[in-house]
C-alpha atoms as a PDB file:
ATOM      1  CA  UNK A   1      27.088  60.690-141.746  1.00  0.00           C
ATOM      2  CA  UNK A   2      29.993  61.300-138.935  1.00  0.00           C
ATOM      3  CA  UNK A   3      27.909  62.283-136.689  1.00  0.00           C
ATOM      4  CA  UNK A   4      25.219  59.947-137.017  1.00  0.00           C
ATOM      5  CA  UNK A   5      24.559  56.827-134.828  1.00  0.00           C
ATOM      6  CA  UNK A   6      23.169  53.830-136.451  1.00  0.00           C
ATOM      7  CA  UNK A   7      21.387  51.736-134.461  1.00  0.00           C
ATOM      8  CA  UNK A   8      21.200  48.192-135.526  1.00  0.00           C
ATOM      9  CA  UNK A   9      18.164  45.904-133.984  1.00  0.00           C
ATOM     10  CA  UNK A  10      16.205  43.076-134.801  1.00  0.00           C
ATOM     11  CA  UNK A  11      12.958  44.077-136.634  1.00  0.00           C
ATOM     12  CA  UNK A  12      11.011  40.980-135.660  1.00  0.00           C
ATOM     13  CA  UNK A  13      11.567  41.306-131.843  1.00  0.00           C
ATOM     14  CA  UNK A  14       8.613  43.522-130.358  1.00  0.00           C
ATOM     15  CA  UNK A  15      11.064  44.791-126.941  1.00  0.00           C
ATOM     16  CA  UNK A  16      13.583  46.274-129.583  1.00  0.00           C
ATOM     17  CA  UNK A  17      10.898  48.008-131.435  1.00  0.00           C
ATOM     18  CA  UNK A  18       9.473  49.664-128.443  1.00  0.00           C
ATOM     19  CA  UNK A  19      13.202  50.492-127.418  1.00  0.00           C
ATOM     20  CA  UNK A  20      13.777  51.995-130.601  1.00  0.00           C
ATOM     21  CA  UNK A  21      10.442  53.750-130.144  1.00  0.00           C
ATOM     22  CA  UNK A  22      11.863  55.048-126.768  1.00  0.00           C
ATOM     23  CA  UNK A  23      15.398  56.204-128.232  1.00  0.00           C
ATOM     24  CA  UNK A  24      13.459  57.824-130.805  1.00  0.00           C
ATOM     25  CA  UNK A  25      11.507  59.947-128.532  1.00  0.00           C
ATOM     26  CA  UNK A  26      14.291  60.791-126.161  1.00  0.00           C
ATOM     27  CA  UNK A  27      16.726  61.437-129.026  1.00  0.00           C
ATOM     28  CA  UNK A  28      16.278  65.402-128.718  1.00  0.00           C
ATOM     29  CA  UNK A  29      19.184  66.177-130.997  1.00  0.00           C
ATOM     30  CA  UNK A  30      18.269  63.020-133.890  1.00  0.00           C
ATOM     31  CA  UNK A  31      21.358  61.512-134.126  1.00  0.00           C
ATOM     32  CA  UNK A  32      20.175  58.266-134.503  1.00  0.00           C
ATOM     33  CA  UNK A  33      19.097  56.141-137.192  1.00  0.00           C
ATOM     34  CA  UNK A  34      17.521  52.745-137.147  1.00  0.00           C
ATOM     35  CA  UNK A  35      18.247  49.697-139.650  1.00  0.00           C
ATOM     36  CA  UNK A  36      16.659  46.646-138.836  1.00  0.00           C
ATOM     37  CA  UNK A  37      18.972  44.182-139.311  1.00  0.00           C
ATOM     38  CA  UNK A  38      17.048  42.103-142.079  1.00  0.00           C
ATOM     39  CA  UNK A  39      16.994  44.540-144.424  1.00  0.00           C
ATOM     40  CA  UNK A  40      19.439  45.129-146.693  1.00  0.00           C
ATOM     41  CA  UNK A  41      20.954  48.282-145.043  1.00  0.00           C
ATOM     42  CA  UNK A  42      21.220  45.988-142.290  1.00  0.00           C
ATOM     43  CA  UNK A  43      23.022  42.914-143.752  1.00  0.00           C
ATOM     44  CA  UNK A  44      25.521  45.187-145.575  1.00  0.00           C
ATOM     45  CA  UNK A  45      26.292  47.078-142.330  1.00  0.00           C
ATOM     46  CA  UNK A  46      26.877  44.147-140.516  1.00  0.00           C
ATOM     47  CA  UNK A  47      29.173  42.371-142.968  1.00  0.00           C
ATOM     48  CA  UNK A  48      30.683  45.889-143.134  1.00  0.00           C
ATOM     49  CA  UNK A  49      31.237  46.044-139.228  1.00  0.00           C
ATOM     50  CA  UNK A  50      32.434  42.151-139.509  1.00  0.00           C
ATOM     51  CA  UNK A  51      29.329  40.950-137.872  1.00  0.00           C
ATOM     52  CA  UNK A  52      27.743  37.696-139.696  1.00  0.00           C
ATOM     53  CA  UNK A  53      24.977  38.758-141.828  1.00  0.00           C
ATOM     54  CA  UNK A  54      22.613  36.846-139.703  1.00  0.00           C
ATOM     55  CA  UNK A  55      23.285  38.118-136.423  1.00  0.00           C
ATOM     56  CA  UNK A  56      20.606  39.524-134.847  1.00  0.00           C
ATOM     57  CA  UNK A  57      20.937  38.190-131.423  1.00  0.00           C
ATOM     58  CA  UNK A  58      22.170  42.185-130.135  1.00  0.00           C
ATOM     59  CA  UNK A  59      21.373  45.646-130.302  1.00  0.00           C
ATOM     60  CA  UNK A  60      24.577  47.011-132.878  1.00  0.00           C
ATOM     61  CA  UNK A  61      25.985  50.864-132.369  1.00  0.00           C
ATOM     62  CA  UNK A  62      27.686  52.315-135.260  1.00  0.00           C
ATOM     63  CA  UNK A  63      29.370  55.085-134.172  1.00  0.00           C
ATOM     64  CA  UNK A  64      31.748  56.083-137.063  1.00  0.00           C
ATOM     65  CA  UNK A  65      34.660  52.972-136.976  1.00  0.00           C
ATOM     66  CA  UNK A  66      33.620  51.815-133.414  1.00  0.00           C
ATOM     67  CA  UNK A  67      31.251  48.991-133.225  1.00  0.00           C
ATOM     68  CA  UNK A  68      29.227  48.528-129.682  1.00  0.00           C
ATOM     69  CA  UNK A  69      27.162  45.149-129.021  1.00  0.00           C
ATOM     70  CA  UNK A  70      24.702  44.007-126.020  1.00  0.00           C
ATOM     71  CA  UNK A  71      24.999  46.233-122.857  1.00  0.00           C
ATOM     72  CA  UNK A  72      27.600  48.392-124.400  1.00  0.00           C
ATOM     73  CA  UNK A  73      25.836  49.475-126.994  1.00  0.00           C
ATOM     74  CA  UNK A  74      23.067  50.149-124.855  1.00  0.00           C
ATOM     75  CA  UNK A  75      24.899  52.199-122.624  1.00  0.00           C
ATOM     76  CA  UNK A  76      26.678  54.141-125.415  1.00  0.00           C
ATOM     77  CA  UNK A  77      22.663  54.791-127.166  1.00  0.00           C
ATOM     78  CA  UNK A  78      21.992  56.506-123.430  1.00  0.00           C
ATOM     79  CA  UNK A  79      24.964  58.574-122.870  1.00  0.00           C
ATOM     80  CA  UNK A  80      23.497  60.459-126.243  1.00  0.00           C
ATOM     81  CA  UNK A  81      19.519  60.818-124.881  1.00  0.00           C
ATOM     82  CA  UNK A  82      18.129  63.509-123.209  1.00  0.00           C
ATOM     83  CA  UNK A  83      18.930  64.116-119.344  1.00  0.00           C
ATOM     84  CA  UNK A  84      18.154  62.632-116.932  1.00  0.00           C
ATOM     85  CA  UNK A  85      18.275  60.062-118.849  1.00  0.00           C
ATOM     86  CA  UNK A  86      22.114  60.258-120.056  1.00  0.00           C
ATOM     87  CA  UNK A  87      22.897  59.556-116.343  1.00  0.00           C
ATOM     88  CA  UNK A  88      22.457  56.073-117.246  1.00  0.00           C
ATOM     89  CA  UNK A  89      25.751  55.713-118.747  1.00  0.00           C
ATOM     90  CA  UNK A  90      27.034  55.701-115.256  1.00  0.00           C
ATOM     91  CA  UNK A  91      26.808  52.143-115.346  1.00  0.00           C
ATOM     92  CA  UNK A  92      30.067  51.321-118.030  1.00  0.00           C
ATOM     93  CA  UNK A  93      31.751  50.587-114.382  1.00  0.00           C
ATOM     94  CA  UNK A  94      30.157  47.793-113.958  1.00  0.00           C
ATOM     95  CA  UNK A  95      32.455  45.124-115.634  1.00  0.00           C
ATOM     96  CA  UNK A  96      31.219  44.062-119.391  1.00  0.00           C
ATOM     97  CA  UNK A  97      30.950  40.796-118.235  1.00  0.00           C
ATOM     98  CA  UNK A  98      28.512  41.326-115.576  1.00  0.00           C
ATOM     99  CA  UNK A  99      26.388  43.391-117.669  1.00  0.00           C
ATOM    100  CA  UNK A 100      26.487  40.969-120.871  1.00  0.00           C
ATOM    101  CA  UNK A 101      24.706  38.045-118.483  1.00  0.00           C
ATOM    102  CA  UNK A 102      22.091  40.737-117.802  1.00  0.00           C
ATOM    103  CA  UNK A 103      21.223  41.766-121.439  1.00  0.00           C
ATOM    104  CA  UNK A 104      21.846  37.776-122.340  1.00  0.00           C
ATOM    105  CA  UNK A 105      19.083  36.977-119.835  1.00  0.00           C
ATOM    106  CA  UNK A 106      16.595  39.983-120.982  1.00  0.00           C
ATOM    107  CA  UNK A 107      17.409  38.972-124.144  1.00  0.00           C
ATOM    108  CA  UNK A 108      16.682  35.267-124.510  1.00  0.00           C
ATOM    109  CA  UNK A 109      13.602  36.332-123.398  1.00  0.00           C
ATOM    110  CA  UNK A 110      12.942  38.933-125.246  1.00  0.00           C
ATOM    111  CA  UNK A 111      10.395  37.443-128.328  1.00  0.00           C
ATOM    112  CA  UNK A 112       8.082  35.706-124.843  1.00  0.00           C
ATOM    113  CA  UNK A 113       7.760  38.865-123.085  1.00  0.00           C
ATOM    114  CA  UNK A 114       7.290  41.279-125.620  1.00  0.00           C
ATOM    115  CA  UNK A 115       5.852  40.203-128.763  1.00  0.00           C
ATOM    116  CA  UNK A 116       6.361  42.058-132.295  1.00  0.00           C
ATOM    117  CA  UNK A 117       3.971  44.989-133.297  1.00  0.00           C
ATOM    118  CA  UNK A 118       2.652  44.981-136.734  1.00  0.00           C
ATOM    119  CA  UNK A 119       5.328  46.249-139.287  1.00  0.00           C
ATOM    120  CA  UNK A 120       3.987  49.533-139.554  1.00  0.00           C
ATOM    121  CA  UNK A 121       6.760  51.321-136.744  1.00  0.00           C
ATOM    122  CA  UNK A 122       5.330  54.810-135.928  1.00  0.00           C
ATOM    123  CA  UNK A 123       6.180  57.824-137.859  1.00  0.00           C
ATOM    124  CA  UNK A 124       8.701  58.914-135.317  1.00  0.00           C
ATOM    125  CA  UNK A 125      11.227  55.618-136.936  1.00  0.00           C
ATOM    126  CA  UNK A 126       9.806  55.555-140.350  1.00  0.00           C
ATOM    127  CA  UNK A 127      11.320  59.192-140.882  1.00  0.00           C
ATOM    128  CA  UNK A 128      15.047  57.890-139.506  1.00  0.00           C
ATOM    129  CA  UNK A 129      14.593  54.022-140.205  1.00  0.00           C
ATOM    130  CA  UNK A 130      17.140  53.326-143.255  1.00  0.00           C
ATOM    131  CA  UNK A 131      16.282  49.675-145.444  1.00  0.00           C
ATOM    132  CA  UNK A 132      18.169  50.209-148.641  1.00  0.00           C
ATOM    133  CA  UNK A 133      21.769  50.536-149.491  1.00  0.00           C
ATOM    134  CA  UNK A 134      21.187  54.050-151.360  1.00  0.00           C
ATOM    135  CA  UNK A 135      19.941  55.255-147.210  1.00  0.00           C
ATOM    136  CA  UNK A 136      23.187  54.593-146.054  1.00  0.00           C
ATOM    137  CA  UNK A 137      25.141  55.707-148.683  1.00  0.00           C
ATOM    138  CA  UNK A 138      27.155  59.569-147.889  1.00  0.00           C
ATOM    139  CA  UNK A 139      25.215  62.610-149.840  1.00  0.00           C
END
């Protein structure tokens, strides 16, 4: 599970499951994973990462001990997709704070804009989407 990235995102917020749709299909070498963070995989990585079991106001990155939130995270989820798209990481020089208001903005609106599909996330996720402790666990 090193090498894995575990991308943390609200399940009931319809923008986060189209952007996990997009990682998903721009994730040539699958090194992501996706755990909504109401399920139980979720809550126990988010205690685990010292997060408050009912956050879900961010995208999370897990990558190994490091722990990425808002823009960062999203940055850190592009450096690993396909090019061109990768290119996007170009924008960590932007100061954090700067790009936090941005993602704050986009994401306080997030629930208006975009409204949640029906639970059923296309085959794509369901194959990498880990609910239960014993998904997360190491083989």
């Amino acid at each position: 599970m090193a090498n894995v990235l575990m991308i943390l995102f609200d399940g009931t917020c319809g923008l986060c499951q189209r952007s996990v749709l997009f990682v998903a299909k721009h994730d040539l070498q699958r090194r992501f994973r996706f755990v909504p963070v109401q399920s139980e995989a979720g809550q126990a990585l988010l205690m685990h990462s010292g997060l408050s079991p009912d956050y879900a106001k961010s995208v999370v990155l897990l990558r190994g001990d490091r722990v990425y939130l808002k823009s960062s995270a999203i940055l850190h989820i592009v450096r690993y997709l396909r090019f061109p798209l990768s290119l996007g990481f170009v924008f960590i020089i932007v100061p954090q704070r700067v790009r936090d208001y941005v993602y704050d903005v986009i994401a306080t609106r997030r629930h208006r804009v975009c409204p949640a599909n029906p639970p059923e996330l296309p085959a794509i996720i369901q194959e990498r989407l880990m609910t239960h402790l014993n998904s997360i666990q190491e083989p």
